[in-house]
Protein backbone atom coordinates (compact mmCIF):
# COMPACT_ATOMS: atom_id res chain seq x y z
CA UNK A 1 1.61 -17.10 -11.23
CA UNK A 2 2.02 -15.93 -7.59
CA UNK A 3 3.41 -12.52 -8.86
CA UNK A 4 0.78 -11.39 -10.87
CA UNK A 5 -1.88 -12.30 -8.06
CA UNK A 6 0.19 -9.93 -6.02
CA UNK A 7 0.10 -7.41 -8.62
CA UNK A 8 -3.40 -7.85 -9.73
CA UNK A 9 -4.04 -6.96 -5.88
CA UNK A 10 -2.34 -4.19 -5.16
CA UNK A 11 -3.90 -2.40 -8.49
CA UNK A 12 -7.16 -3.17 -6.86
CA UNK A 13 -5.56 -1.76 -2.75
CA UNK A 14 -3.77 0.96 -3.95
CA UNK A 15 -6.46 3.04 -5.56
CA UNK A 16 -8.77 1.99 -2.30
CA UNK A 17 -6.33 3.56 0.18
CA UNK A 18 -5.60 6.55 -1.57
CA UNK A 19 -9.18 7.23 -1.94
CA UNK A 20 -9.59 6.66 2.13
CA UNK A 21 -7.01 8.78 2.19
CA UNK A 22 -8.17 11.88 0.43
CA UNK A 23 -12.03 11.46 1.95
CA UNK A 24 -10.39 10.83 6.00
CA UNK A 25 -7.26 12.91 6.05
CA UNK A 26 -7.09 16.68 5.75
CA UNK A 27 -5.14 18.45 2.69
CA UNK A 28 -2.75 19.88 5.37
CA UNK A 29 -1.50 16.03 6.53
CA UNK A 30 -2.24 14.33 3.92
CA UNK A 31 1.55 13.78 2.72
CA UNK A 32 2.71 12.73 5.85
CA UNK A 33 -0.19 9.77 5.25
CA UNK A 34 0.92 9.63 1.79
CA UNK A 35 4.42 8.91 3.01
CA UNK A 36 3.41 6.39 5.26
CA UNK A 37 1.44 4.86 2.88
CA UNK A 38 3.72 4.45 0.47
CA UNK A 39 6.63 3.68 2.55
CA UNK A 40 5.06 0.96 4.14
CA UNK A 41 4.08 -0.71 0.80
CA UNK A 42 7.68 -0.47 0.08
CA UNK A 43 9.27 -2.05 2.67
CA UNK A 44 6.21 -4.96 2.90
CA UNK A 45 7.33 -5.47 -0.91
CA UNK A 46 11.07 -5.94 0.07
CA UNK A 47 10.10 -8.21 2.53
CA UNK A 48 8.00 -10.39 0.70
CA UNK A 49 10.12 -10.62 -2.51
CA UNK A 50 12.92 -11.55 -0.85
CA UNK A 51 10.85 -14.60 1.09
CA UNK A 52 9.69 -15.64 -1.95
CA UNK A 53 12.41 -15.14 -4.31
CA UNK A 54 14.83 -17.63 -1.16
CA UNK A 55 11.50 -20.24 -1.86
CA UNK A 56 12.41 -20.23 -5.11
CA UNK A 57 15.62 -20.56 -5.17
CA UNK A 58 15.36 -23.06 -2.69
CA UNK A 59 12.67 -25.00 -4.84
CA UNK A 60 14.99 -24.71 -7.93
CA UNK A 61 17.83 -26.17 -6.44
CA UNK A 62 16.24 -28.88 -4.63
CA UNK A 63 14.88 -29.93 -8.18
CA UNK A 64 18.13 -29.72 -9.64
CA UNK A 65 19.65 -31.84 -7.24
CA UNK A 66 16.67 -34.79 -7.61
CA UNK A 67 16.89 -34.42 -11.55
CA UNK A 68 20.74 -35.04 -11.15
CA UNK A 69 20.69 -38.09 -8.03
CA UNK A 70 18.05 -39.89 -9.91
CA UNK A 71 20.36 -40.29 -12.71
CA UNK A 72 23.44 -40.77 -10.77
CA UNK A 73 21.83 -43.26 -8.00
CA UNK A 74 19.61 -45.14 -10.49
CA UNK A 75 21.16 -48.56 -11.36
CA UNK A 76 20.15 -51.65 -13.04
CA UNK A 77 19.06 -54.98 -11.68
CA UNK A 78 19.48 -57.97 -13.27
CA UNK A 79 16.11 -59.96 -13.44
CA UNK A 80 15.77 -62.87 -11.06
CA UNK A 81 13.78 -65.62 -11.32
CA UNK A 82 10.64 -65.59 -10.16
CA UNK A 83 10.33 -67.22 -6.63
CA UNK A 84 9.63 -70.77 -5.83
CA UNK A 85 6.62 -71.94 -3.65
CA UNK A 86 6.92 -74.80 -1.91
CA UNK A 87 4.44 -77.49 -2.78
C-alpha cells in the first residue's frame, strides 16, 4: 500500500520538476540539473527502501515470533470453583 503511494507520487513530481527544469534552466546547463535531478532521486530512493524494507522485516519477524510464543506459552487451566463469600 505504502509503495504505490510513493509511486503514484513521484509520477505526479517527476514530470513537475522536469518541466521547472526546462522553463528555469538554460539548454547549455540543463544536464548538469538533469544529473542532479536524477541523482538525487536515486539515492533518496535507496535510502528510503532500505528504511522501509528493515520496518518490514522487522514487523514480519516480530509477528512470527508472537504467532509462535502464543502457541508455545499458552497453557491450560483447570477450572476452579467459583469463590466463596462469607455470609
Amino acid at each position: 500500500m505504502r509503495m504505490g503511494c510513493r509511486r503514484d507520487g513521484a509520477s505526479g513530481l517527476v514530470p513537475i520538476a522536469l518541466a521547472l527544469v526546462g522553463d528555469l534552466v538554460p539548454f547549455a546547463q540543463r544536464g548538469r540539473v538533469l544529473g542532479w535531478l536524477f541523482g538525487g532521486i536515486a539515492v533518496q530512493a535507496a535510502l528510503l527502501l532500505g528504511f522501509s524494507t528493515a520496518l518490514v522485516l522487522f514487523g514480519l519477524t516480530a509477528l512470527a515470533a508472537a504467532a509462535l510464543d502464543v502457541p508455545l506459552f499458552a497453557t491450560e487451566r483447570p477450572h476452579s470453583a467459583p469463590a466463596r463469600r462469607p455470609g
